[in-house]
N, C-alpha and C. Protein backbone atom coordinates (compact mmCIF):
# COMPACT_ATOMS: atom_id res chain seq x y z
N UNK A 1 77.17 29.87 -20.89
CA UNK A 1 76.24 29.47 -19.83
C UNK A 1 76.67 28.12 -19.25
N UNK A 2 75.81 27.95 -17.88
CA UNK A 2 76.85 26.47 -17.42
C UNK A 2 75.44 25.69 -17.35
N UNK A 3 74.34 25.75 -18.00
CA UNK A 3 73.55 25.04 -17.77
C UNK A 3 73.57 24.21 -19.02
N UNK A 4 72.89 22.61 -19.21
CA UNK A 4 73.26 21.98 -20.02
C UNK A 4 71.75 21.32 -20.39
N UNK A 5 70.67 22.16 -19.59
CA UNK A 5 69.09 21.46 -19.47
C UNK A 5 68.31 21.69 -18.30
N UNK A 6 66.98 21.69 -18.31
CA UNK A 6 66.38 21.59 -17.65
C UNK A 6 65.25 20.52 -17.49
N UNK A 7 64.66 20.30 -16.41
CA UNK A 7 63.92 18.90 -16.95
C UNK A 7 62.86 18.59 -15.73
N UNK A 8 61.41 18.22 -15.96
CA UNK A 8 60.64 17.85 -15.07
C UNK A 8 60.16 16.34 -14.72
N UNK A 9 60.69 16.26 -13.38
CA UNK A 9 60.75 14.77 -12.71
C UNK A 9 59.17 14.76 -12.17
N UNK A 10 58.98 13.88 -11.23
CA UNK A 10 57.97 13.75 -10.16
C UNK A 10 56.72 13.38 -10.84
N UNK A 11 55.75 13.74 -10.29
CA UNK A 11 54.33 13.63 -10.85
C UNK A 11 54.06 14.16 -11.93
N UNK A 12 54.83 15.37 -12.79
CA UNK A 12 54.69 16.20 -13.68
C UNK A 12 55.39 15.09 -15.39
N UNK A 13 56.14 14.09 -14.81
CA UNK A 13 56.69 13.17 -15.34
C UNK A 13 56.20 12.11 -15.93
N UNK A 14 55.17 11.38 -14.54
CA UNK A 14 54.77 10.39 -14.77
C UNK A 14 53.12 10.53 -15.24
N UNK A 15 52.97 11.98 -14.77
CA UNK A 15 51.59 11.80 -15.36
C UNK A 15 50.50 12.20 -14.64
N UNK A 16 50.76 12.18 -13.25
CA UNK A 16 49.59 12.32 -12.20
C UNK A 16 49.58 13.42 -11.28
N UNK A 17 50.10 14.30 -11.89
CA UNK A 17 50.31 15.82 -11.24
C UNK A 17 48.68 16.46 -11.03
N UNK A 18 48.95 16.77 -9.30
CA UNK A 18 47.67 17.58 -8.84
C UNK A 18 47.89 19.22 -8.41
N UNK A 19 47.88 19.86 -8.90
CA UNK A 19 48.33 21.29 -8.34
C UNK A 19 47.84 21.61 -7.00
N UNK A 20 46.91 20.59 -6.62
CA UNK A 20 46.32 20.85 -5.38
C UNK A 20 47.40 20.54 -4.10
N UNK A 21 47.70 19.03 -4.49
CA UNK A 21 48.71 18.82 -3.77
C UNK A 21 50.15 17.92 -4.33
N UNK A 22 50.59 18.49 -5.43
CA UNK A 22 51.71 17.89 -6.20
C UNK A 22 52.91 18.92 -5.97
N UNK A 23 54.01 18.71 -6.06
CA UNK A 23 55.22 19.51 -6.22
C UNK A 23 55.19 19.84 -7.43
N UNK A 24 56.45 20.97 -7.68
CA UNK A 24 57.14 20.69 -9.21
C UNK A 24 58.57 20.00 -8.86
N UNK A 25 58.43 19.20 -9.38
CA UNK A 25 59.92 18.44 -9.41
C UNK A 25 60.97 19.09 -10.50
N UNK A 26 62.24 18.96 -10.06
CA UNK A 26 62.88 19.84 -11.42
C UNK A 26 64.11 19.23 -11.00
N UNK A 27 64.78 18.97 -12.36
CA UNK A 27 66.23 18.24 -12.74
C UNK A 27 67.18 19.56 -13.51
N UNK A 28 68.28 20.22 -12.64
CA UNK A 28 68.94 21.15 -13.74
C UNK A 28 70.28 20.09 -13.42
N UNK A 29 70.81 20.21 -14.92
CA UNK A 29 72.13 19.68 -15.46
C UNK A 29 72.88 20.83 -15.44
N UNK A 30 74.09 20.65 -15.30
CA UNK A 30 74.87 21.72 -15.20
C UNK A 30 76.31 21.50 -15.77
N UNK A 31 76.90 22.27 -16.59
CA UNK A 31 78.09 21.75 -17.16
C UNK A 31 79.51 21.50 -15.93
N UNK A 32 79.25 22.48 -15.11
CA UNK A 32 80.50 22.35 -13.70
C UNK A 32 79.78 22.45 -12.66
N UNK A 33 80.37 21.86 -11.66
CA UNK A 33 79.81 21.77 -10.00
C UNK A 33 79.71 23.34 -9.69
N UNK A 34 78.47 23.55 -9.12
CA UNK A 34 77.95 25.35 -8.64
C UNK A 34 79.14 25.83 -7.83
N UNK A 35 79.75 26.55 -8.54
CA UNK A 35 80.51 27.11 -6.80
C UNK A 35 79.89 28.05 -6.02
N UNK A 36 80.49 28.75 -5.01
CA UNK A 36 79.88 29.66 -3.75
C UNK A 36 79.24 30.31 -4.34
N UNK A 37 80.06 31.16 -5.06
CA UNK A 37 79.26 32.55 -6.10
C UNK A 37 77.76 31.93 -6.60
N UNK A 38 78.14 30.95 -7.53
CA UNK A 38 76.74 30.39 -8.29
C UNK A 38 75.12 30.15 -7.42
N UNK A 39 75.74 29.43 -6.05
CA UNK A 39 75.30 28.97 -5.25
C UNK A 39 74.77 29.94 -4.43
N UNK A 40 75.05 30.97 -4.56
CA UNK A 40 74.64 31.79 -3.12
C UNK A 40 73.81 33.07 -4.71
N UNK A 41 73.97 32.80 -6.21
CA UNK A 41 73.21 33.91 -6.91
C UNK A 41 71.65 32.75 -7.40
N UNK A 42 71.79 31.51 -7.10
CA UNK A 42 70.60 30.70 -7.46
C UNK A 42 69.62 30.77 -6.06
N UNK A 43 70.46 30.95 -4.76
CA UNK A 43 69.63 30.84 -3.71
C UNK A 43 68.43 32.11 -3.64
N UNK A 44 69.49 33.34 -3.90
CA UNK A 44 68.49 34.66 -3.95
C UNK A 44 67.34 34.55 -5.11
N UNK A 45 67.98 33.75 -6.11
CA UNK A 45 66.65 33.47 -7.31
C UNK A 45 65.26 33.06 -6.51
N UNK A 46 66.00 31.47 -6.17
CA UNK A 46 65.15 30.91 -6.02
C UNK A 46 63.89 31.86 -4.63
N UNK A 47 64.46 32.77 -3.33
CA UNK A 47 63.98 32.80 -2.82
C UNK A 47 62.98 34.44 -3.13
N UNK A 48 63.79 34.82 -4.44
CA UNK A 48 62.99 35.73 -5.22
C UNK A 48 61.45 35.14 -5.81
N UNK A 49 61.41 33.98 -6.46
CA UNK A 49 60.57 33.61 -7.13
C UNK A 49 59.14 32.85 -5.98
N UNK A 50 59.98 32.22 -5.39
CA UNK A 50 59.07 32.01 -3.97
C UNK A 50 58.38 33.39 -3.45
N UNK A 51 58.57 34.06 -3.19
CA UNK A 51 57.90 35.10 -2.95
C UNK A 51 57.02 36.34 -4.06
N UNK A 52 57.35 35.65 -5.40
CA UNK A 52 56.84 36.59 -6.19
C UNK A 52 54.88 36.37 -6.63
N UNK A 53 54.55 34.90 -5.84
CA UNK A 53 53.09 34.91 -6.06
C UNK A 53 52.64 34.09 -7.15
N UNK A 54 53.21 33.91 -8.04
CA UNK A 54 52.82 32.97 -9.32
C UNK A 54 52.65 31.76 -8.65
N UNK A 55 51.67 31.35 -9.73
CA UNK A 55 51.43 29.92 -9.48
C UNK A 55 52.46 28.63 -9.26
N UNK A 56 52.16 27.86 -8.33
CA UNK A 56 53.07 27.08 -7.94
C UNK A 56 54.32 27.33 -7.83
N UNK A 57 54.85 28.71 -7.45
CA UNK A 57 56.24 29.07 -7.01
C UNK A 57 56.64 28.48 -5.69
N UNK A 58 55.39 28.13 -4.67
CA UNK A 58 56.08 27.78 -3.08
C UNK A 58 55.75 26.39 -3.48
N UNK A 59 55.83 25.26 -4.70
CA UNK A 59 56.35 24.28 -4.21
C UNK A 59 57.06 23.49 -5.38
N UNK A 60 58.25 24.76 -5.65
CA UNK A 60 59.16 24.18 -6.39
C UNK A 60 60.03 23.55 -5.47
N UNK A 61 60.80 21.87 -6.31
CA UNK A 61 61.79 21.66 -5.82
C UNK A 61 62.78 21.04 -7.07
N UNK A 62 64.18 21.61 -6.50
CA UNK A 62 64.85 21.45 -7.57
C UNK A 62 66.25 21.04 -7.66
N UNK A 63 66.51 20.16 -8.21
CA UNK A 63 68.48 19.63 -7.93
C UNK A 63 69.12 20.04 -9.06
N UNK A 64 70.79 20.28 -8.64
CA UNK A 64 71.58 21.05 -9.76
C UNK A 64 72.79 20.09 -9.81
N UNK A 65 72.79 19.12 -11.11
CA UNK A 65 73.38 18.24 -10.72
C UNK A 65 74.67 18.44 -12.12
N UNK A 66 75.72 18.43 -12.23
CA UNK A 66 76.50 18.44 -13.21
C UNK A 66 76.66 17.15 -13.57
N UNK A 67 77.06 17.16 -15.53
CA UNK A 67 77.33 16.40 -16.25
C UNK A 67 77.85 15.22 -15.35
N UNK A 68 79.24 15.56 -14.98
CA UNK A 68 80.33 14.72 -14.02
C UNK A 68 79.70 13.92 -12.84
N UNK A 69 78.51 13.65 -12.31
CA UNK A 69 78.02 12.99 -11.23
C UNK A 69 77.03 12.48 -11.77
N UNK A 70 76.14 13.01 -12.71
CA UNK A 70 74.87 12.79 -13.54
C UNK A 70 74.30 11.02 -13.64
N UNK A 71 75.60 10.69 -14.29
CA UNK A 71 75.36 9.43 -15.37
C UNK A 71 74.86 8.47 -14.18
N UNK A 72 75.86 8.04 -13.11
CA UNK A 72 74.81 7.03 -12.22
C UNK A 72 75.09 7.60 -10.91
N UNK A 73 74.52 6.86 -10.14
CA UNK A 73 74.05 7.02 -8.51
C UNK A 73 75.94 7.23 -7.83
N UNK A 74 75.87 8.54 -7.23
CA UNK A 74 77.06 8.14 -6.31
C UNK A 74 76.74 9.12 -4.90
N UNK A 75 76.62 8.37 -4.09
CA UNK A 75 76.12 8.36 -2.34
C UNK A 75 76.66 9.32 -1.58
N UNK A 76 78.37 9.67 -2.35
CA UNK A 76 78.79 10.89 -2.19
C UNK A 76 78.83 12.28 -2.18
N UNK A 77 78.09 12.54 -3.56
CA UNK A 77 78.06 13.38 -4.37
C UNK A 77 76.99 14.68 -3.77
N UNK A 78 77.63 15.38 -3.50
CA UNK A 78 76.82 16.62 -2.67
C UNK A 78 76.28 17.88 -4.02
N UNK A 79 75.28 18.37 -4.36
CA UNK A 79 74.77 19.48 -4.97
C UNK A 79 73.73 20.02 -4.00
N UNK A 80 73.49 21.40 -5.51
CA UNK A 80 72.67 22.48 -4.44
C UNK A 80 71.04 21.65 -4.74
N UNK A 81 70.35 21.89 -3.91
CA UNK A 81 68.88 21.19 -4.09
C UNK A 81 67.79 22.34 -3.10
N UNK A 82 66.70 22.54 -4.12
CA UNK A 82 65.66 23.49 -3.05
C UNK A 82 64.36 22.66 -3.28
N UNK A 83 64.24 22.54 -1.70
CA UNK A 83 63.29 21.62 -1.14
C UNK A 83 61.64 22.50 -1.14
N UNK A 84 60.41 21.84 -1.33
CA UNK A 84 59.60 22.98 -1.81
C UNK A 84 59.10 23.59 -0.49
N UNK A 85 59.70 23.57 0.81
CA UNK A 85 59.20 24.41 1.50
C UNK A 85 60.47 25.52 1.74
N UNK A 86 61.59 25.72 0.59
CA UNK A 86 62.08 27.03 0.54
C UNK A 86 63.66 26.64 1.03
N UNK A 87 63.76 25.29 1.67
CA UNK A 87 65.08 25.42 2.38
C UNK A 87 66.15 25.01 1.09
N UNK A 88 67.22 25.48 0.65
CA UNK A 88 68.43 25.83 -0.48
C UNK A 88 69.63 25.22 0.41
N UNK A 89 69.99 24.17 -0.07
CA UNK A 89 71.39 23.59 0.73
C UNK A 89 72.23 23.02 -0.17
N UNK A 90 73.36 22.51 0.66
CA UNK A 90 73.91 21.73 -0.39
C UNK A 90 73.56 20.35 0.41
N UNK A 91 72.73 19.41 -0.77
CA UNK A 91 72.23 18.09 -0.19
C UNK A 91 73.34 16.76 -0.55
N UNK A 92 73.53 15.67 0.04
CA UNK A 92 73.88 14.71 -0.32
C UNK A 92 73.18 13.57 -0.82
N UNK A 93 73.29 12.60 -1.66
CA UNK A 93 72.18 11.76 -2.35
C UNK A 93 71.75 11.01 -1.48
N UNK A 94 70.61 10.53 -1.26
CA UNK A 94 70.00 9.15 -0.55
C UNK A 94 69.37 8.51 -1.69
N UNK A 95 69.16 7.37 -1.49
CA UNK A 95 68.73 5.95 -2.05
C UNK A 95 68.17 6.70 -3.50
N UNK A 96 66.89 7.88 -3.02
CA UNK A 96 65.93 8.19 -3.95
C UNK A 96 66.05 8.46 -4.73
N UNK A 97 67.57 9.43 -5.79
CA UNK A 97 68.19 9.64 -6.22
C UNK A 97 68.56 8.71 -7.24
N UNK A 98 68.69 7.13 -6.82
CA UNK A 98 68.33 6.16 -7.79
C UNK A 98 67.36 5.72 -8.59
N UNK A 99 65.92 6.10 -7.82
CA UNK A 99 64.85 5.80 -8.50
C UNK A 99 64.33 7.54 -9.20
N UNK A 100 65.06 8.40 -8.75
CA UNK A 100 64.83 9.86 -9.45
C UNK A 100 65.55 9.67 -10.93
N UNK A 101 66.87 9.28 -10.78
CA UNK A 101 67.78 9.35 -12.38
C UNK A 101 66.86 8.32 -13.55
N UNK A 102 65.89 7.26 -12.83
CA UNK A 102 65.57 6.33 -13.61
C UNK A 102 63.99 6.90 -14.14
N UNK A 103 63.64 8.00 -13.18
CA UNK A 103 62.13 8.52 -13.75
C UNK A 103 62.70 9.52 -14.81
N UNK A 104 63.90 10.09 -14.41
CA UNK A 104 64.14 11.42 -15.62
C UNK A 104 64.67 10.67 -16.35
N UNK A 105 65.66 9.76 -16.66
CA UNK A 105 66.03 8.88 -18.38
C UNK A 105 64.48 8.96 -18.98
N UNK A 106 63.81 7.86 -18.22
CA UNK A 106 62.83 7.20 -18.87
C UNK A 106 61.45 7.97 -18.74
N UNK A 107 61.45 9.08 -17.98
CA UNK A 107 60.04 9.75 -18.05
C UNK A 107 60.15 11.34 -18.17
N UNK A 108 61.46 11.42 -18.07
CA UNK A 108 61.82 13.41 -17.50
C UNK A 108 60.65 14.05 -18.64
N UNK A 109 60.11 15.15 -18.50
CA UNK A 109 60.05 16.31 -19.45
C UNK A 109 60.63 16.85 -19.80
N UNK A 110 61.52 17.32 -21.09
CA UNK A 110 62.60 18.21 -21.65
C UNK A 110 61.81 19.36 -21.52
N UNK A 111 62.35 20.57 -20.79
CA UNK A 111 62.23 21.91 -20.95
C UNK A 111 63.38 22.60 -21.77
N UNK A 112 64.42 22.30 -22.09
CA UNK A 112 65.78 22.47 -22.29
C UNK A 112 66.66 21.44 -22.18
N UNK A 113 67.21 21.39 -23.17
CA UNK A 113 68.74 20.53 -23.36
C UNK A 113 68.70 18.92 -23.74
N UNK A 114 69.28 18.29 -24.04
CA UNK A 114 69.03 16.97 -24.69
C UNK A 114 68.49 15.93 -24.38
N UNK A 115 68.32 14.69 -24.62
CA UNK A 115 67.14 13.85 -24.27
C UNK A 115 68.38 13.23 -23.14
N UNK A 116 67.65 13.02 -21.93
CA UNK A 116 68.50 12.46 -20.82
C UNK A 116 68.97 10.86 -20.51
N UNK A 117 68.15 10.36 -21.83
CA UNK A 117 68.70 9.02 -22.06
C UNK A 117 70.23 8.90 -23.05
N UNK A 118 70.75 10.15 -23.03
CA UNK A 118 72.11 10.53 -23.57
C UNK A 118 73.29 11.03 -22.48
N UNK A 119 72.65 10.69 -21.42
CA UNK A 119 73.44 11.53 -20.33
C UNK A 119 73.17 10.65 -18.73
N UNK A 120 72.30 9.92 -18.93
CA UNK A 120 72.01 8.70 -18.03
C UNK A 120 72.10 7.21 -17.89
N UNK A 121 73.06 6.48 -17.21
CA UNK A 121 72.68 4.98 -17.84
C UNK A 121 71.63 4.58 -17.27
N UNK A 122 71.53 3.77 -17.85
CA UNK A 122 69.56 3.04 -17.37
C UNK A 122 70.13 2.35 -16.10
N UNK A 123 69.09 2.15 -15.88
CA UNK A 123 68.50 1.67 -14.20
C UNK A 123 67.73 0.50 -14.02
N UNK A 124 68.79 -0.83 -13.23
CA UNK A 124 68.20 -2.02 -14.06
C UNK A 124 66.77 -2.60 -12.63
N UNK A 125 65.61 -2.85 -12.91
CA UNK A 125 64.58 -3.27 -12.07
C UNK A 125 65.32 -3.41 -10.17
N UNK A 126 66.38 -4.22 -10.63
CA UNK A 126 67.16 -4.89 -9.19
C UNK A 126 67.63 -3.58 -8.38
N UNK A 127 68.16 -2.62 -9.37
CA UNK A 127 68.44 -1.10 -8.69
C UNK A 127 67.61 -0.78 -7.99
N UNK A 128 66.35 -0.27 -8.71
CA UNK A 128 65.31 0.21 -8.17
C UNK A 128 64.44 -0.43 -6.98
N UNK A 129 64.28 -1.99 -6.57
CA UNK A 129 64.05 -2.86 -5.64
C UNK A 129 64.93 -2.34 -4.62
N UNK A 130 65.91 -2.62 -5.06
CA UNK A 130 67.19 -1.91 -3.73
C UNK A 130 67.32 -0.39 -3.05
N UNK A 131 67.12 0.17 -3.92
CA UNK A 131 66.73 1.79 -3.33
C UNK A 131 65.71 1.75 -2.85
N UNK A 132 64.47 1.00 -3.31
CA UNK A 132 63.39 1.16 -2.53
C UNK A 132 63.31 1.30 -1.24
N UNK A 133 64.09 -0.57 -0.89
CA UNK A 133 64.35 -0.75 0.24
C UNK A 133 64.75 -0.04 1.35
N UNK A 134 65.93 0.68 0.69
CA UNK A 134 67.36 1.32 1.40
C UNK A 134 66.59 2.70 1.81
N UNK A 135 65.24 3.39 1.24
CA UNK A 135 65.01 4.17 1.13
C UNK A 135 63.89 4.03 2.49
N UNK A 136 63.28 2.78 2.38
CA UNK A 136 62.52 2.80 3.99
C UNK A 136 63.16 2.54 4.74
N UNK A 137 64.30 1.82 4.71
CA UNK A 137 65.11 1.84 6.06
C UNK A 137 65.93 3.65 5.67
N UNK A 138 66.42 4.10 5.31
CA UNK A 138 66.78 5.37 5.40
C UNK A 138 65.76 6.50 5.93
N UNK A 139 64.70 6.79 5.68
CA UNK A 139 63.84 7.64 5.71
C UNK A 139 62.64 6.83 6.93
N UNK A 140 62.12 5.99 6.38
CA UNK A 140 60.78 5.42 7.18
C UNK A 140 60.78 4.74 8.45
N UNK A 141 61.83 4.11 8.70
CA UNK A 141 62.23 2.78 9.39
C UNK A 141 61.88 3.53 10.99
N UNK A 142 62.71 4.63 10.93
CA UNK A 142 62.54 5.56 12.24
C UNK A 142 61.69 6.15 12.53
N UNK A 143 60.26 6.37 11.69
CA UNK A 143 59.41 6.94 11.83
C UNK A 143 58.16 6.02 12.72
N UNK A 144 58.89 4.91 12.42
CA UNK A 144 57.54 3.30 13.55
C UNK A 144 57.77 3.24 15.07
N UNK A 145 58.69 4.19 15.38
CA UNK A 145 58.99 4.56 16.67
C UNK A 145 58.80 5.92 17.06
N UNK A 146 59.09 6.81 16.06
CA UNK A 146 58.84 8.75 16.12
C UNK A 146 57.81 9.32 15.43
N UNK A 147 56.82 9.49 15.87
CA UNK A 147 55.57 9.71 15.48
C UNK A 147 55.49 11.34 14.84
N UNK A 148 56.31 11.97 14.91
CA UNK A 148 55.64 13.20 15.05
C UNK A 148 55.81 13.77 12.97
N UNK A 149 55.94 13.61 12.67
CA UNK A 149 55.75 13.79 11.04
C UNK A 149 53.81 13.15 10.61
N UNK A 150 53.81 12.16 11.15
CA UNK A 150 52.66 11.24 10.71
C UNK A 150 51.51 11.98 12.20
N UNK A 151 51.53 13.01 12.47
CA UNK A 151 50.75 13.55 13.05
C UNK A 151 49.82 14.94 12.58
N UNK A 152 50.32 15.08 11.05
CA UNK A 152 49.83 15.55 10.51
C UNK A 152 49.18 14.72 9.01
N UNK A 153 47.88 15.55 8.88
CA UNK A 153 47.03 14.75 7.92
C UNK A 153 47.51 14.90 6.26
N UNK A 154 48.11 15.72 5.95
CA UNK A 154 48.89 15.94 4.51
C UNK A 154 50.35 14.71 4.98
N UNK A 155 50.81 14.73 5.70
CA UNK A 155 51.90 13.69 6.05
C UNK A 155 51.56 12.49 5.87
N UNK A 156 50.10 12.19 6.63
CA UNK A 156 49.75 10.48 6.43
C UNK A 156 49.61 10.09 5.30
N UNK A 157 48.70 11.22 4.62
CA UNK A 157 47.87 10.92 3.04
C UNK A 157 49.41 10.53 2.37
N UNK A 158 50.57 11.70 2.30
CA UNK A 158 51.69 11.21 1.59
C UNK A 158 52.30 10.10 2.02
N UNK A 159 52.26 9.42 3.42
CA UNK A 159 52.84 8.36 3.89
C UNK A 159 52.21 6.95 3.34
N UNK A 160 50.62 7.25 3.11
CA UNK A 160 50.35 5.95 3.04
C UNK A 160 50.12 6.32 1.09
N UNK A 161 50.69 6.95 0.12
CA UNK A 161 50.70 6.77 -1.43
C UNK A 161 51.84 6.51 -1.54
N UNK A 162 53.12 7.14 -0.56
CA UNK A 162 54.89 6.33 -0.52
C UNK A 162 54.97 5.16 -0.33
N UNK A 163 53.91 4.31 0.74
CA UNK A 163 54.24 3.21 1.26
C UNK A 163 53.50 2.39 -0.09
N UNK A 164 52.45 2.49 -0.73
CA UNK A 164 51.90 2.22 -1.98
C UNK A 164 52.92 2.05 -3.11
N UNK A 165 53.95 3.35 -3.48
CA UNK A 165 54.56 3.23 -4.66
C UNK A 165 55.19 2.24 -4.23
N UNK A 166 55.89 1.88 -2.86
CA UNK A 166 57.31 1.04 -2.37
C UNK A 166 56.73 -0.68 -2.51
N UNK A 167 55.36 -0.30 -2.20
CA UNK A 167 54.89 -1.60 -2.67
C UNK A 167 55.00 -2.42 -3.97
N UNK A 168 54.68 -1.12 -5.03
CA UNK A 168 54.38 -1.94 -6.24
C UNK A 168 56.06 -2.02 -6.82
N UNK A 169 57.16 -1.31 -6.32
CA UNK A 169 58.14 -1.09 -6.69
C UNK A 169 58.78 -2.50 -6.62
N UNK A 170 58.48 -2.83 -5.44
CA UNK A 170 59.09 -3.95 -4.36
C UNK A 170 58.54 -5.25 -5.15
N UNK A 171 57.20 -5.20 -6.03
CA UNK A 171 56.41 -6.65 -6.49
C UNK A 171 56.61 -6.46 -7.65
N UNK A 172 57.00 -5.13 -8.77
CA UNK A 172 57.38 -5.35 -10.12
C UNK A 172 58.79 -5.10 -10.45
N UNK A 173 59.75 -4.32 -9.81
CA UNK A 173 60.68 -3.64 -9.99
C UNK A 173 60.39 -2.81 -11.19
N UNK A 174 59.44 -2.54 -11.19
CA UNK A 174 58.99 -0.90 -12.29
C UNK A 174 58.65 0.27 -11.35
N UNK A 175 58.58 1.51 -11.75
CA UNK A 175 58.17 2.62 -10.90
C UNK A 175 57.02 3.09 -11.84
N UNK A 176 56.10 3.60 -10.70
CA UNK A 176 54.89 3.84 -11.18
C UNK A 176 54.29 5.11 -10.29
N UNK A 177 53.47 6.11 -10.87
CA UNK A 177 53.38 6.99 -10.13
C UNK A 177 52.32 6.57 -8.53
N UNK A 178 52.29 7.35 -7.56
CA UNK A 178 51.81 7.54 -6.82
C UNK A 178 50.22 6.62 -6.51
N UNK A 179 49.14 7.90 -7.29
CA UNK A 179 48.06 7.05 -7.63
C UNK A 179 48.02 5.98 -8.68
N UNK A 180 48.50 5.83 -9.64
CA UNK A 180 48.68 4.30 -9.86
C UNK A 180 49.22 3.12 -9.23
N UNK A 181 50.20 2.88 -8.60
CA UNK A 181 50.10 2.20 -7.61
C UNK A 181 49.51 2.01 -6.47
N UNK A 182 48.65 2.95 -5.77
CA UNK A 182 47.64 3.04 -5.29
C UNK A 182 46.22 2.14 -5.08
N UNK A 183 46.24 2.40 -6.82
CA UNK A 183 44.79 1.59 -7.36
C UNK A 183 45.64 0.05 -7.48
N UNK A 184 46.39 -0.02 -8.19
CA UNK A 184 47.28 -1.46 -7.75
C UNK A 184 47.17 -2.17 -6.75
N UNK A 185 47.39 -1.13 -5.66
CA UNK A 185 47.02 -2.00 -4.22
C UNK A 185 45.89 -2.32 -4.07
N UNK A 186 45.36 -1.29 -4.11
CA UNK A 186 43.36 -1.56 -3.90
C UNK A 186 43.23 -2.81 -4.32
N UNK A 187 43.64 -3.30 -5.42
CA UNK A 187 43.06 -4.29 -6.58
C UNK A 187 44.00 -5.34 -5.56
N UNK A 188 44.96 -5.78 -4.93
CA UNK A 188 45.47 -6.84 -4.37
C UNK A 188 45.23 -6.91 -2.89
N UNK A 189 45.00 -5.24 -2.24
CA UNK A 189 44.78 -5.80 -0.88
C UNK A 189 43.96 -5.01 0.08
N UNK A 190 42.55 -5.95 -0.83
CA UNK A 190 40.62 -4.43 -0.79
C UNK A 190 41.32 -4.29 0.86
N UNK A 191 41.65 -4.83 1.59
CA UNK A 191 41.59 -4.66 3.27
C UNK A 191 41.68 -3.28 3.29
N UNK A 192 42.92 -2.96 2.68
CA UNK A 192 43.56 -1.44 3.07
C UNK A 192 42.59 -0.17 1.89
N UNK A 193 41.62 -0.84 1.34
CA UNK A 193 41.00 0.08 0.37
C UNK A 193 40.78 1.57 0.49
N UNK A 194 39.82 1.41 1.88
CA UNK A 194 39.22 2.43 2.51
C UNK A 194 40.16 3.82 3.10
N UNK A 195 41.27 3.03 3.30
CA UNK A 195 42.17 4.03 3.59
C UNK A 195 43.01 4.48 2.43
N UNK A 196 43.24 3.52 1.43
CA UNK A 196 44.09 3.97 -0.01
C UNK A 196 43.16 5.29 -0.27
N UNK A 197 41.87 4.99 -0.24
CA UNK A 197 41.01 5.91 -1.25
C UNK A 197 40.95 7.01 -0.42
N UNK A 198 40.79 7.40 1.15
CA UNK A 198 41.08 8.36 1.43
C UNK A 198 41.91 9.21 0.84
N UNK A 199 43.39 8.79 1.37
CA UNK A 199 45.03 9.23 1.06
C UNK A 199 44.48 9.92 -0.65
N UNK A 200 43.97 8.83 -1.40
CA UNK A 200 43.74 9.82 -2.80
C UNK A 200 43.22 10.74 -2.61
N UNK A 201 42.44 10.89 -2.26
CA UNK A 201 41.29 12.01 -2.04
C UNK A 201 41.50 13.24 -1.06
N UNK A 202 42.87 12.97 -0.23
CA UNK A 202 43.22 13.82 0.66
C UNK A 202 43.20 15.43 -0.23
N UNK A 203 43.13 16.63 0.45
CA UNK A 203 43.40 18.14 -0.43
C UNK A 203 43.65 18.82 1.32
N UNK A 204 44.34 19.40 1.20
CA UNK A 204 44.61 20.47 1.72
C UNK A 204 43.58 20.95 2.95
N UNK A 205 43.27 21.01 4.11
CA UNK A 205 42.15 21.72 5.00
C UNK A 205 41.56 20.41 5.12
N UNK A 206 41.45 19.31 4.41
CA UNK A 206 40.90 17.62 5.07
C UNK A 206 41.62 17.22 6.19
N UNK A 207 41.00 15.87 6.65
CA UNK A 207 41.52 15.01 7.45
C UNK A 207 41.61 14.24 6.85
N UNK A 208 42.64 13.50 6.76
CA UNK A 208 42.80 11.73 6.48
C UNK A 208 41.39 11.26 7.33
């Protein structure tokens, strides 16, 4: 077999997983880089299981990352990744990827295969400050001019618990889930309360 583990990142990790509106995050290790064949027999999986109805099948997402790229961050490094609204590509890393390797060392769930603090180097506070960063200018920076993502109310609620984690990321260099940093903010800046506590409270068919 070329798999070497499986492993749950994200909210399911840290603790604050909502089935209402949480992903499954998922880390597969892989002993060799997927080739075509592999790649094109995981896509039909994956778009088998998406359609089979079980619980939380439409919002798996999942990276297939081999041993050989694993250990730290490289910007290069292209694998297969399925995003939980179904799209299967081959992705290249951004910033997040730094603060992802440092939730699975230090928080992954083992479903399979060895403890990932054997297969990861740690991730020092200053890393994680820096991806943060790199990660709102990568992703966010363009969005204070292009509105159309943040025109939906599941978008804002997630925009304003991202802009929360980046906060507390940015003032401790620790990572912390979602709603815990959240309440973090509340507690330093009541101004924005009213709207933190929305964004928590957001579900599916609400408005922000």
């Amino acid at each position: 077999t070329n798999t070497v583990g499986l492993y749950l990142l994200g909210s399911l990790a840290t603790g604050d997983y909502d089935p209402a509106t949480g992903d499954i995050d998922c880390l597969a290790v892989t002993h060799e880089r997927a080739d075509e064949r592999l790649f094109d027999a995981l896509g039909r999986m994956h778009a088998a299981l998406r359609g089979s109805g079980l619980p939380g099948a439409t919002t798996i997402e999942c990276a297939y990352i081999p041993l050989a790229t694993l250990r730290r961050y490289q910007a290069t490094d292209a694998h297969p990744w399925l995003g939980s609204d179904g799209h299967f590509a081959w992705e290249t890393q951004n910033s997040d990827w730094i603060i992802q390797r440092h939730i699975a060392r230090e928080l992954g769930v083992i479903v399979s295969g060895p403890d990932l603090r054997e297969l990861i180097d740690p991730v020092s506070p200053e890393a994680l400050t820096a991806a943060t960063a790199n990660l709102l200018r990568e992703w966010w920076a363009w969005q204070i001019d292009d509105h159309r993502n943040l025109r939906d109310d599941d978008y804002q609620a997630y925009a304003v618990l991202t802009m929360c984690r980046a906060r507390y990321t940015l003032a401790t260099g620790a990572i912390a889930s979602k709603p815990a940093a959240a309440r973090w903010l509340m507690a330093r800046e009541p101004h924005f309360a009213a709207l933190i506590e929305r964004a928590l409270a957001w579900r599916p068919a609400m408005r922000l």
